[in-house]
N, C-alpha and C. Protein backbone atom coordinates (compact mmCIF):
# COMPACT_ATOMS: atom_id res chain seq x y z
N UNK A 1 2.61 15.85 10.54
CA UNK A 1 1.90 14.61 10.77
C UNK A 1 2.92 13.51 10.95
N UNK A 2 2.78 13.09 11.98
CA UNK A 2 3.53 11.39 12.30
C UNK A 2 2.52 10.23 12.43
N UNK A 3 3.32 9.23 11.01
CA UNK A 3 2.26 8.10 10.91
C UNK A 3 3.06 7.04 10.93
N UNK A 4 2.76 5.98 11.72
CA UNK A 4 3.27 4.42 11.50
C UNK A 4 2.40 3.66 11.54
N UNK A 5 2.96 2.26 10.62
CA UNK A 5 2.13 1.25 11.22
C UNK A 5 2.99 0.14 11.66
N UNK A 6 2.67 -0.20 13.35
CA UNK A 6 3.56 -1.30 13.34
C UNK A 6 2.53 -2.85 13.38
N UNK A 7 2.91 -3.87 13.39
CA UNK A 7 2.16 -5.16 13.73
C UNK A 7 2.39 -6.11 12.41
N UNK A 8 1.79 -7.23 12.79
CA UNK A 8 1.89 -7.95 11.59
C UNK A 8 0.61 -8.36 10.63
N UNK A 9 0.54 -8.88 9.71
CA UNK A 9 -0.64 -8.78 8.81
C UNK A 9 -0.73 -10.33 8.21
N UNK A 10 -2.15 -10.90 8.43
CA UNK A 10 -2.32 -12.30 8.06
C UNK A 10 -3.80 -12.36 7.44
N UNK A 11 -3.99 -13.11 7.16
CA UNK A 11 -5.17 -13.38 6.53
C UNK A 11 -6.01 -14.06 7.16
N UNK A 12 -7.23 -13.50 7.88
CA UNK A 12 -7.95 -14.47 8.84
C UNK A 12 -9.35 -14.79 8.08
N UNK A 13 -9.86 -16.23 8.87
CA UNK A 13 -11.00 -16.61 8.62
C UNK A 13 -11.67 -16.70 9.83
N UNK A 14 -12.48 -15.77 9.63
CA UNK A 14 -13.69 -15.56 11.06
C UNK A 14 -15.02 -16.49 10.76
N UNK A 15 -15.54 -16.45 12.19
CA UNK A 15 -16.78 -17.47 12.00
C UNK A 15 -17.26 -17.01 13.37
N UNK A 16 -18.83 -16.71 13.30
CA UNK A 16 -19.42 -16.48 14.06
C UNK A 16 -20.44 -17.52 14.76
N UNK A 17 -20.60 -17.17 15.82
CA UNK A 17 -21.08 -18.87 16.41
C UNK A 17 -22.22 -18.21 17.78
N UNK A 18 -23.23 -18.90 17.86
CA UNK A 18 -24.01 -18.89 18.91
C UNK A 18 -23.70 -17.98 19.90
N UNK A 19 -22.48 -19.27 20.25
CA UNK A 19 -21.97 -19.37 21.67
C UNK A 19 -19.87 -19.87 21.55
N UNK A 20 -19.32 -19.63 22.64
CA UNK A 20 -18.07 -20.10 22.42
C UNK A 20 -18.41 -21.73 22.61
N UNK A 21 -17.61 -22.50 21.79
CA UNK A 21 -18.02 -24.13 22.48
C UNK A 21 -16.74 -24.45 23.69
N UNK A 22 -17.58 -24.97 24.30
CA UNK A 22 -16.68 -26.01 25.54
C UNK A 22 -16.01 -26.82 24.75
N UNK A 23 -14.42 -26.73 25.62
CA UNK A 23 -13.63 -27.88 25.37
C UNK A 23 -14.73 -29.56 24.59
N UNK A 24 -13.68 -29.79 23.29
CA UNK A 24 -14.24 -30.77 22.65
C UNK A 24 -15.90 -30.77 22.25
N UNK A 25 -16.32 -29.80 22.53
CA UNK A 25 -17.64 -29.54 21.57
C UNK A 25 -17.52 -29.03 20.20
N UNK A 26 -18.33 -29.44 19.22
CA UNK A 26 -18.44 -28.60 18.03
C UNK A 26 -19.39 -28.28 17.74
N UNK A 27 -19.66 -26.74 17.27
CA UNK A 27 -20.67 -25.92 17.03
C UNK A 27 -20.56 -25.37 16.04
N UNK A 28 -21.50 -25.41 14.88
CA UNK A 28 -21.65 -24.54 13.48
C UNK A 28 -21.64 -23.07 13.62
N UNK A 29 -20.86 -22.53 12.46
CA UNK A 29 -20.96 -21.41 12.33
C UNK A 29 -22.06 -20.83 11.68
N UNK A 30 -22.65 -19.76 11.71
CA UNK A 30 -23.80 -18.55 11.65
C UNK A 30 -23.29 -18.16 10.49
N UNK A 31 -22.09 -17.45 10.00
CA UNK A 31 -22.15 -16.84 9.06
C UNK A 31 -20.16 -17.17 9.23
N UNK A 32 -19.88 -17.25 7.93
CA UNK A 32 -17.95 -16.58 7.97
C UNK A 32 -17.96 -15.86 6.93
N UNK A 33 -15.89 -15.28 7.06
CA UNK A 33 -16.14 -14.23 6.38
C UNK A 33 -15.03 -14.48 6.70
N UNK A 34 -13.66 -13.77 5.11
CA UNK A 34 -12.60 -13.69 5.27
C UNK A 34 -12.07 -11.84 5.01
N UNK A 35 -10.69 -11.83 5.95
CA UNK A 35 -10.35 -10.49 5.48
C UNK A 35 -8.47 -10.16 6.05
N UNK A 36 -8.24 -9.24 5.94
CA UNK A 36 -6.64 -9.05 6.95
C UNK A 36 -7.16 -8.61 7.53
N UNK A 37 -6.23 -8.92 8.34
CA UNK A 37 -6.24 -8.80 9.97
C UNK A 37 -4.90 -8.51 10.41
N UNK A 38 -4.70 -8.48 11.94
CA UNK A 38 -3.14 -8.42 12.26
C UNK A 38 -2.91 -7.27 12.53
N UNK A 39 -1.94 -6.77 13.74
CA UNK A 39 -2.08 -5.23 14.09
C UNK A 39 -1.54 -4.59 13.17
N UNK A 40 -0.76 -5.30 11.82
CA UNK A 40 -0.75 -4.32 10.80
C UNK A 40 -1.82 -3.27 9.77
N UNK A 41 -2.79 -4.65 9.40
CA UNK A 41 -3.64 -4.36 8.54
C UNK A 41 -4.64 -3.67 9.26
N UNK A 42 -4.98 -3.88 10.44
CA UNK A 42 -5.92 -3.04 11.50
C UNK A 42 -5.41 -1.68 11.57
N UNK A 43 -4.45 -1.30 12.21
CA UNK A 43 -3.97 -0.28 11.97
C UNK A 43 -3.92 0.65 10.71
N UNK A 44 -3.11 0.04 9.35
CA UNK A 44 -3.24 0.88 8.24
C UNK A 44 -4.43 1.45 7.74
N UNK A 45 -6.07 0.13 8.20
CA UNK A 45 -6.94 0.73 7.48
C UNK A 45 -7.46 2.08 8.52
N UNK A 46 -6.86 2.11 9.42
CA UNK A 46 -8.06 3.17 10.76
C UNK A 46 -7.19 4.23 10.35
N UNK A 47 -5.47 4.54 10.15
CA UNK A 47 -4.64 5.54 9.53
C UNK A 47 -5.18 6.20 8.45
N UNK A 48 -5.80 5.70 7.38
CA UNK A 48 -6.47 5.71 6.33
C UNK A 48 -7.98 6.66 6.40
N UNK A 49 -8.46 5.73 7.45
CA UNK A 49 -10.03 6.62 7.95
C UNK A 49 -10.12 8.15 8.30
N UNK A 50 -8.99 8.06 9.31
CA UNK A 50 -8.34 9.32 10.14
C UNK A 50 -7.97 10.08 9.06
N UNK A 51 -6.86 9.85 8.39
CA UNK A 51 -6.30 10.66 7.66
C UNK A 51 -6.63 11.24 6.33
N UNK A 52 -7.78 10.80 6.36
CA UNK A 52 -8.91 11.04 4.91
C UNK A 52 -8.24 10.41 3.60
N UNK A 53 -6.94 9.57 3.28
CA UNK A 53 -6.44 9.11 2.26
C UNK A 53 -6.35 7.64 2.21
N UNK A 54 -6.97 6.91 0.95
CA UNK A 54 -6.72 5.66 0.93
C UNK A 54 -5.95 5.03 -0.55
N UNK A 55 -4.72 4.64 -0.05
CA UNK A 55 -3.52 4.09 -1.23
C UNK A 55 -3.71 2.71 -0.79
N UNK A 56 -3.31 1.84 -2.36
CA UNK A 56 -3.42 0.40 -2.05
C UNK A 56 -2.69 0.12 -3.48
N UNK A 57 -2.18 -1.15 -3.22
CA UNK A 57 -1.56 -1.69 -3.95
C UNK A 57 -2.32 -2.33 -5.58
N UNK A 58 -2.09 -2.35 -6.46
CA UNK A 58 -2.42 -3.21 -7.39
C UNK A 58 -2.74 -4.26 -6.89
N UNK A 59 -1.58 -4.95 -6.13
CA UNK A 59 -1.47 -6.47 -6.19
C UNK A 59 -2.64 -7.34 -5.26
N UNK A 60 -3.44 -6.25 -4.79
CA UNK A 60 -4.92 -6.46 -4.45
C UNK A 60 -5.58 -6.22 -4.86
N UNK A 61 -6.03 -6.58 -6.26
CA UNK A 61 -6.87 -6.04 -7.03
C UNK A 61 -7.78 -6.78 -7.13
N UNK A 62 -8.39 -8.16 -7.06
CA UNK A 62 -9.10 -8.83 -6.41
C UNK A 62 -9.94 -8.30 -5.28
N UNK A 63 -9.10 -8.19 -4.19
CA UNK A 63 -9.77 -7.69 -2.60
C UNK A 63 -10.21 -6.54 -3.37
N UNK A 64 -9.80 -5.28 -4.20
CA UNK A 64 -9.99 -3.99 -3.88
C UNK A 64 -11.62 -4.18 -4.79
N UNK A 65 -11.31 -5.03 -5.64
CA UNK A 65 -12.60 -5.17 -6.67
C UNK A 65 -13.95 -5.69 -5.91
N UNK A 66 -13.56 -6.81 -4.91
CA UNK A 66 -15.13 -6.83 -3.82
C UNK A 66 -15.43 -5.64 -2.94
N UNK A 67 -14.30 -4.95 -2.39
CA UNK A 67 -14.78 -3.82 -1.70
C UNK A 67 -15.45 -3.09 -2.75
N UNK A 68 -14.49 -2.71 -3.59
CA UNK A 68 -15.24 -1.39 -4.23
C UNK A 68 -15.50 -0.27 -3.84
N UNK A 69 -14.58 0.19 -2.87
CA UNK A 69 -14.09 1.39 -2.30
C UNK A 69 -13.22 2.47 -3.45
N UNK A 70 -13.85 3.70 -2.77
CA UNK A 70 -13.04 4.46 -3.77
C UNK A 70 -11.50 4.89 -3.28
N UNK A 71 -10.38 4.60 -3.65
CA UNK A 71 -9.09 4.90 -3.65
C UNK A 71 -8.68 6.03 -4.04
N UNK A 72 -7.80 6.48 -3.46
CA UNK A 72 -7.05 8.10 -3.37
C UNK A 72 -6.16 7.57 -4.57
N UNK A 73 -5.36 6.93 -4.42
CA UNK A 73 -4.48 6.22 -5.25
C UNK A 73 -4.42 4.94 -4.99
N UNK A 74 -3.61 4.15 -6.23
CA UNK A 74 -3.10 2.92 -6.46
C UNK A 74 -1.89 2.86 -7.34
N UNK A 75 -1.59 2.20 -6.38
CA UNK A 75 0.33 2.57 -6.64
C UNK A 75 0.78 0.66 -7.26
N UNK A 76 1.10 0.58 -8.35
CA UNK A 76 1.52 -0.79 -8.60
C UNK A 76 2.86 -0.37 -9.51
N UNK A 77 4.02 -1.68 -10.28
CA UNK A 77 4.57 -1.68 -10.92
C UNK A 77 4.43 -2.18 -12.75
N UNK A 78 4.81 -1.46 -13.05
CA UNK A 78 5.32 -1.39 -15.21
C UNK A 78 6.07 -2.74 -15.14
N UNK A 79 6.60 -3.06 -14.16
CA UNK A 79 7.38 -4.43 -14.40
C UNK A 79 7.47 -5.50 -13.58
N UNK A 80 6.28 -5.80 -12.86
CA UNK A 80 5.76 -6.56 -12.04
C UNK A 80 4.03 -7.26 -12.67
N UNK A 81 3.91 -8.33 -13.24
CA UNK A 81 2.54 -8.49 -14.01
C UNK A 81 1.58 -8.71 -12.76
N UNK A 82 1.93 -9.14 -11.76
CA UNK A 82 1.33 -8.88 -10.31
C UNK A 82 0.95 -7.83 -9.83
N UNK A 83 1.56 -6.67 -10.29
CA UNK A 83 1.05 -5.68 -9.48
C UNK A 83 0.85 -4.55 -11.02
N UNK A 84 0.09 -5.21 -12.30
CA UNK A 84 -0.42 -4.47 -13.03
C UNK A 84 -1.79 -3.89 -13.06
N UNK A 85 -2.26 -2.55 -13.52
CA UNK A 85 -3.46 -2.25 -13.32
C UNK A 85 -3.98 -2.12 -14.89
N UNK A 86 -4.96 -1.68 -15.19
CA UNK A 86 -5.66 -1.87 -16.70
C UNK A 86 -6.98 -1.01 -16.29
N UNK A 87 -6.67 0.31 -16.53
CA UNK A 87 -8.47 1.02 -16.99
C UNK A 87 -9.45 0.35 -16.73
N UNK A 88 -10.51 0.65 -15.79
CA UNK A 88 -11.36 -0.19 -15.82
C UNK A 88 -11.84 -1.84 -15.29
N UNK A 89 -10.85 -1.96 -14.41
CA UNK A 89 -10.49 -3.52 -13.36
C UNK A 89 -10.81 -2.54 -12.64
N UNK A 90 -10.95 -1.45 -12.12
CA UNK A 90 -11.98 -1.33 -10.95
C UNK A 90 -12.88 -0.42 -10.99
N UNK A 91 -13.72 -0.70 -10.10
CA UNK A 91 -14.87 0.62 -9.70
C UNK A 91 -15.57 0.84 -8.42
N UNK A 92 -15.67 2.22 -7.89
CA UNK A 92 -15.12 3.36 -9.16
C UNK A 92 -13.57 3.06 -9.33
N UNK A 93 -13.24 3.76 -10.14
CA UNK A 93 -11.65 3.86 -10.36
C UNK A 93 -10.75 4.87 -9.49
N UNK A 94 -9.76 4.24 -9.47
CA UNK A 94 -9.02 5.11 -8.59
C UNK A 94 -8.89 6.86 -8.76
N UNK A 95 -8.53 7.49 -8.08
CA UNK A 95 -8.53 9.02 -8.50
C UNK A 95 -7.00 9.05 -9.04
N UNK A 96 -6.19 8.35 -8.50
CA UNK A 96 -5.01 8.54 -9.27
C UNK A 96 -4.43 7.16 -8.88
N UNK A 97 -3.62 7.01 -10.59
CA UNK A 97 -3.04 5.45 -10.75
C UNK A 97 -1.26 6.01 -10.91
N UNK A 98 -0.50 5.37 -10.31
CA UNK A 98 1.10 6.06 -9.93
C UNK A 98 1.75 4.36 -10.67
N UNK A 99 2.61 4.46 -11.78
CA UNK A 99 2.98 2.82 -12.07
C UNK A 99 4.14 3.18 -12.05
N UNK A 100 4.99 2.84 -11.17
CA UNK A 100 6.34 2.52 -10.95
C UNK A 100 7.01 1.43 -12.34
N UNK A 101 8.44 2.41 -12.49
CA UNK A 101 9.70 1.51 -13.32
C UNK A 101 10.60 1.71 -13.37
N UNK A 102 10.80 1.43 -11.75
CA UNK A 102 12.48 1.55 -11.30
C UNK A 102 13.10 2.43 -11.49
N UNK A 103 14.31 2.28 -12.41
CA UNK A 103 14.85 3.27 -12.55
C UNK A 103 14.96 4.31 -13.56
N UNK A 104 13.69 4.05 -14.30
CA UNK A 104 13.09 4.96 -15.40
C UNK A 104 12.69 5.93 -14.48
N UNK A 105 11.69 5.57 -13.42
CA UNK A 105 10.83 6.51 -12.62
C UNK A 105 9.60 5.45 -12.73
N UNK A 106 8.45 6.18 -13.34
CA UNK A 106 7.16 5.59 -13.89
C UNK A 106 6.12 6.78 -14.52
N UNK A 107 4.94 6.18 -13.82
CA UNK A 107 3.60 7.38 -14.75
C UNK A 107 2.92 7.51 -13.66
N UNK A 108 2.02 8.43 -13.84
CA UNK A 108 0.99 9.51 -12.87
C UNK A 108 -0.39 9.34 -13.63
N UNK A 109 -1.34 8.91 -13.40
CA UNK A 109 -2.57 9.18 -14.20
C UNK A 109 -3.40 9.50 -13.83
N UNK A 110 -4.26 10.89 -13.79
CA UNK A 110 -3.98 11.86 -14.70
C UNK A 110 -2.56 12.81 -14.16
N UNK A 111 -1.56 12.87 -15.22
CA UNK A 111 -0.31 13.10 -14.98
C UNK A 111 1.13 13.38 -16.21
N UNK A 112 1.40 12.19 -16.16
CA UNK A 112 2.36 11.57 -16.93
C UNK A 112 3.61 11.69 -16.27
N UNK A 113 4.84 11.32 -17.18
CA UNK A 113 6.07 10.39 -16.18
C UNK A 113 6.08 11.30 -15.69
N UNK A 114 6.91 10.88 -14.52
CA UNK A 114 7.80 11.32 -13.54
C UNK A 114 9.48 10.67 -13.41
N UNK A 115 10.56 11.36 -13.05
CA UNK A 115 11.98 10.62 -13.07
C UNK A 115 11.89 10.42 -11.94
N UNK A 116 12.77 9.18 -12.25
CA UNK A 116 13.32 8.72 -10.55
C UNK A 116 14.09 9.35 -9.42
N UNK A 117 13.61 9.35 -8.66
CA UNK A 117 15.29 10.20 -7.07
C UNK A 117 16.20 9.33 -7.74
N UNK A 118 17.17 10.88 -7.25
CA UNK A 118 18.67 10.09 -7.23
C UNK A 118 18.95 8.97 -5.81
N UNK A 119 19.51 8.32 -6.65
CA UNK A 119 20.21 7.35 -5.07
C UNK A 119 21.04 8.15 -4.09
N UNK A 120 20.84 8.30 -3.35
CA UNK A 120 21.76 8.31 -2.22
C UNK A 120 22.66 7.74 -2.11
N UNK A 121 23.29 6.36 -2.58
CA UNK A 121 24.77 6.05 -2.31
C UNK A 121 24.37 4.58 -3.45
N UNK A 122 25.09 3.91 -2.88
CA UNK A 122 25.64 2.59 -3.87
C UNK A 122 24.37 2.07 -3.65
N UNK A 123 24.12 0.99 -4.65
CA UNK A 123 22.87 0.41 -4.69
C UNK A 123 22.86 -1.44 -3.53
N UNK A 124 22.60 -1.76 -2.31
CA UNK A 124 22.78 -2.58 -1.83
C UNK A 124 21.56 -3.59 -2.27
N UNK A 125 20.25 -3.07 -1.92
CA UNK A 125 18.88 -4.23 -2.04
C UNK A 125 17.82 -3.27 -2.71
N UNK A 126 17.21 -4.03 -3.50
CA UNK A 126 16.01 -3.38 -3.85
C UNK A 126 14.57 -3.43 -3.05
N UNK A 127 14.83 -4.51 -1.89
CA UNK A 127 13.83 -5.10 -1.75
C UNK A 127 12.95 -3.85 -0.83
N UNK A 128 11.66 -3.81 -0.94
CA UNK A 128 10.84 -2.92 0.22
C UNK A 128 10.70 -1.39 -0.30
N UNK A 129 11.31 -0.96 -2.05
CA UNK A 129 11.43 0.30 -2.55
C UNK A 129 10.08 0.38 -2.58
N UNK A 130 9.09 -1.12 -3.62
CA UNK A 130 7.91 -0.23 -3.74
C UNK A 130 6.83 0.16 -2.24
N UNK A 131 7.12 -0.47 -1.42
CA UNK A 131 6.58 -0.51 -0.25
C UNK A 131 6.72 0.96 0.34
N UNK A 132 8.45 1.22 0.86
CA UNK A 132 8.35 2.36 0.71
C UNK A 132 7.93 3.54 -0.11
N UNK A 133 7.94 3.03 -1.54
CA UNK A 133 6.87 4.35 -2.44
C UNK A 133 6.13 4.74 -1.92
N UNK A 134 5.14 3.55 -1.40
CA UNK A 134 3.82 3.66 -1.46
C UNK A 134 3.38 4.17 0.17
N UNK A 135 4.09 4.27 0.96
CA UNK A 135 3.98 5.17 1.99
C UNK A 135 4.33 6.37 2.19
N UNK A 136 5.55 6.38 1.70
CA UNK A 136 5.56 7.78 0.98
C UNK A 136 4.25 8.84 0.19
N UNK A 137 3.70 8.19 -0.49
CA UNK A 137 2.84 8.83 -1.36
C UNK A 137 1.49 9.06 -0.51
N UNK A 138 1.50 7.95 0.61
CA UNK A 138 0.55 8.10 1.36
C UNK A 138 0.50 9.04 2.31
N UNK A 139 1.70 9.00 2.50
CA UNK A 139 1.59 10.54 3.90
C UNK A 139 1.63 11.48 3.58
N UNK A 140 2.12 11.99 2.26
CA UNK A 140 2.19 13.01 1.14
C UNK A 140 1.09 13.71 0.84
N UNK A 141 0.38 12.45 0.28
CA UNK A 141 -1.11 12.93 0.58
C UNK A 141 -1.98 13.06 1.58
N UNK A 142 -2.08 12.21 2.61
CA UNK A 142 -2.28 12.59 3.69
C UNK A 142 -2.45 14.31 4.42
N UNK A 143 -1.35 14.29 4.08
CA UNK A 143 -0.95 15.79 4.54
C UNK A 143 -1.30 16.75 3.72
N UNK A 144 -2.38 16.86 2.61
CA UNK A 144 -2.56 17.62 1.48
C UNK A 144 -1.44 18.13 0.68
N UNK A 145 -0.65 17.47 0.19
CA UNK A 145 0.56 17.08 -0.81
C UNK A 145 -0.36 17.32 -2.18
N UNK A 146 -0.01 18.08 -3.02
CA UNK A 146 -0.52 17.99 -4.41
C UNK A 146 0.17 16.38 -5.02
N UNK A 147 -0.25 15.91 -5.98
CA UNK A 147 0.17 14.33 -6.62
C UNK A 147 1.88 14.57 -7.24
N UNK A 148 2.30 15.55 -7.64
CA UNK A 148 3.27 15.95 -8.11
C UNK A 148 4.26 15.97 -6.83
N UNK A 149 4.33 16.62 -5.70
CA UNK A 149 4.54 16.44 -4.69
C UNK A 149 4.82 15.60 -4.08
N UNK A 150 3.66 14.62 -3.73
CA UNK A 150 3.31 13.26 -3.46
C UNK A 150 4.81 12.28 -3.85
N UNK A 151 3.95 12.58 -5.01
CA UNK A 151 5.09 11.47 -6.16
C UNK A 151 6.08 11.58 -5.80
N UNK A 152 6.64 12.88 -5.96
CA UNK A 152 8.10 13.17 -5.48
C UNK A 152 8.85 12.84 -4.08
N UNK A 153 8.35 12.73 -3.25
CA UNK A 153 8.36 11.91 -1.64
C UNK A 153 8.92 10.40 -1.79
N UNK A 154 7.50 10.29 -2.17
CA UNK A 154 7.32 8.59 -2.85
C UNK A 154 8.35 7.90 -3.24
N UNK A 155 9.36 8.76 -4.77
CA UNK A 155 10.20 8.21 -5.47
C UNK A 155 11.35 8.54 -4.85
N UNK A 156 11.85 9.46 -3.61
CA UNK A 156 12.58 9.37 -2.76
C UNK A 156 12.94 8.63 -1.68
N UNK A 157 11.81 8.14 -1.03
CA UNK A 157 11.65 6.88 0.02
C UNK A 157 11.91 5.68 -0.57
N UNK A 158 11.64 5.35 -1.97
CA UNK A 158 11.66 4.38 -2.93
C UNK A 158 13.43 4.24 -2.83
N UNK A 159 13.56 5.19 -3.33
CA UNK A 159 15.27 5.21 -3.95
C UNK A 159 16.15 5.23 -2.57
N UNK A 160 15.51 5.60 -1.00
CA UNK A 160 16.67 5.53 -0.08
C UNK A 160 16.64 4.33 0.08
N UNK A 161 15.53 3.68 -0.16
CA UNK A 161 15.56 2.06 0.53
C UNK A 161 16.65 0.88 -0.01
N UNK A 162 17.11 1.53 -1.39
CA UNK A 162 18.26 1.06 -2.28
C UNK A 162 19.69 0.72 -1.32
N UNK A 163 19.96 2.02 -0.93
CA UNK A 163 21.05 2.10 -0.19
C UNK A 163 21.27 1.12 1.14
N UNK A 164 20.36 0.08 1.57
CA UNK A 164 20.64 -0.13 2.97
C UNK A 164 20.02 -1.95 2.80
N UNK A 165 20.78 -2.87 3.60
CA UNK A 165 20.68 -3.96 3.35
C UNK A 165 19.03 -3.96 3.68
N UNK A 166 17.99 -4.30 3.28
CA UNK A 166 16.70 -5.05 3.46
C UNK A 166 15.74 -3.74 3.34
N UNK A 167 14.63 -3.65 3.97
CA UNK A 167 13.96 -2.57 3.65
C UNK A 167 13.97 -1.51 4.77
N UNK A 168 14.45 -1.69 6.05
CA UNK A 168 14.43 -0.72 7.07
C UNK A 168 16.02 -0.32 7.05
N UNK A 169 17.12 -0.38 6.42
CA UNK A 169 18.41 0.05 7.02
C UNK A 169 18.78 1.51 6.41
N UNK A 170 17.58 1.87 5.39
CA UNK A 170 18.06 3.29 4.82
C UNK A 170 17.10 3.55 4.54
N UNK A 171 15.48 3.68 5.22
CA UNK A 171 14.95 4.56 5.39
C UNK A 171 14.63 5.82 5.68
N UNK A 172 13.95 6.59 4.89
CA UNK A 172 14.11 7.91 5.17
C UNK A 172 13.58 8.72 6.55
N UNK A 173 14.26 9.34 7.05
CA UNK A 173 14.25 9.63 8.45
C UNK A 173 12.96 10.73 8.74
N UNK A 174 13.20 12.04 7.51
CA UNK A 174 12.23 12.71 7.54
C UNK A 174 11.52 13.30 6.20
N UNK A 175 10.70 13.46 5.87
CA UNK A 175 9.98 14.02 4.60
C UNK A 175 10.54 15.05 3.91
């Protein structure tokens, strides 16, 4: 399986209207409604549809709590209070909760820890590890990856992203 997502991701406010208005007219909206957008977020959710797996971050736990979609996983951090989860902040609940801690590793639930990948070389940036986790774990599963498995991908893509200035310079090439 080959998956990307490229584009960018913003937060839009839609509004539905009659009609388009002519230059310098104004016309009320029918109904609005906010959501992402952006050929990023468009993309990841249709990857998701297709690929029968849906991973999401903690740090939408808000958004994930109005959907109320059921999640494959939710991947957040032990040392990020932003991207903490707590039993029961959603429903249904995720089928599996993955909490990253660096260089401990983290936890699996239902599971327990897991250790971290070794680094690949000197440590340059951290930035974009959990990002990469969390695609990792997604294509993992995707691909019918047991969670153990999964994980293990995950905390490898995590740990190459160490090695390379920003989040694309030491990405992992192949699974």
């Amino acid at each position: 399986m080959r998956v990307a997502v490229v584009g960018h991701v913003e937060w839009v406010e839609f509004a539905r209207v009659e009609s388009v208005p002519r230059a310098g007219e104004i016309v009320h909206a029918l109904e609005t409604w906010q959501e992402p957008a952006g050929g990023g977020a468009v993309a990841a959710a249709q990857l998701a549809r297709l690929a029968g797996v849906l991973v999401a971050t903690a740090r939408e736990l808000p958004t994930l709590r109005e959907a109320g979609v059921q999640l494959d996983a939710l991947v957040g951090s032990g040392e990020d209070e932003g991207e903490l989860y707590r039993p029961g902040e959603l429903e249904p609940p995720p089928r599996v909760v993955v909490t990253t801690a660096g260089p401990l590793g983290g936890w699996v639930q239902p599971g327990g820890p897991f250790r971290p990948a070794p680094l690949p070389g000197t440590v340059v940036d951290a930035y974009g590890c959990g990002d990469c986790f969390a695609a990792g774990l997604t294509l993992a599963l995707g691909r019918g990856d047991s969670v153990e498995d999964a994980v293990s991908l995950a905390a490898r893509c995590g740990a190459a992203v160490m090695a390379g200035r920003g989040p694309y310079a030491a990405q992992l090439d192949r699974p």
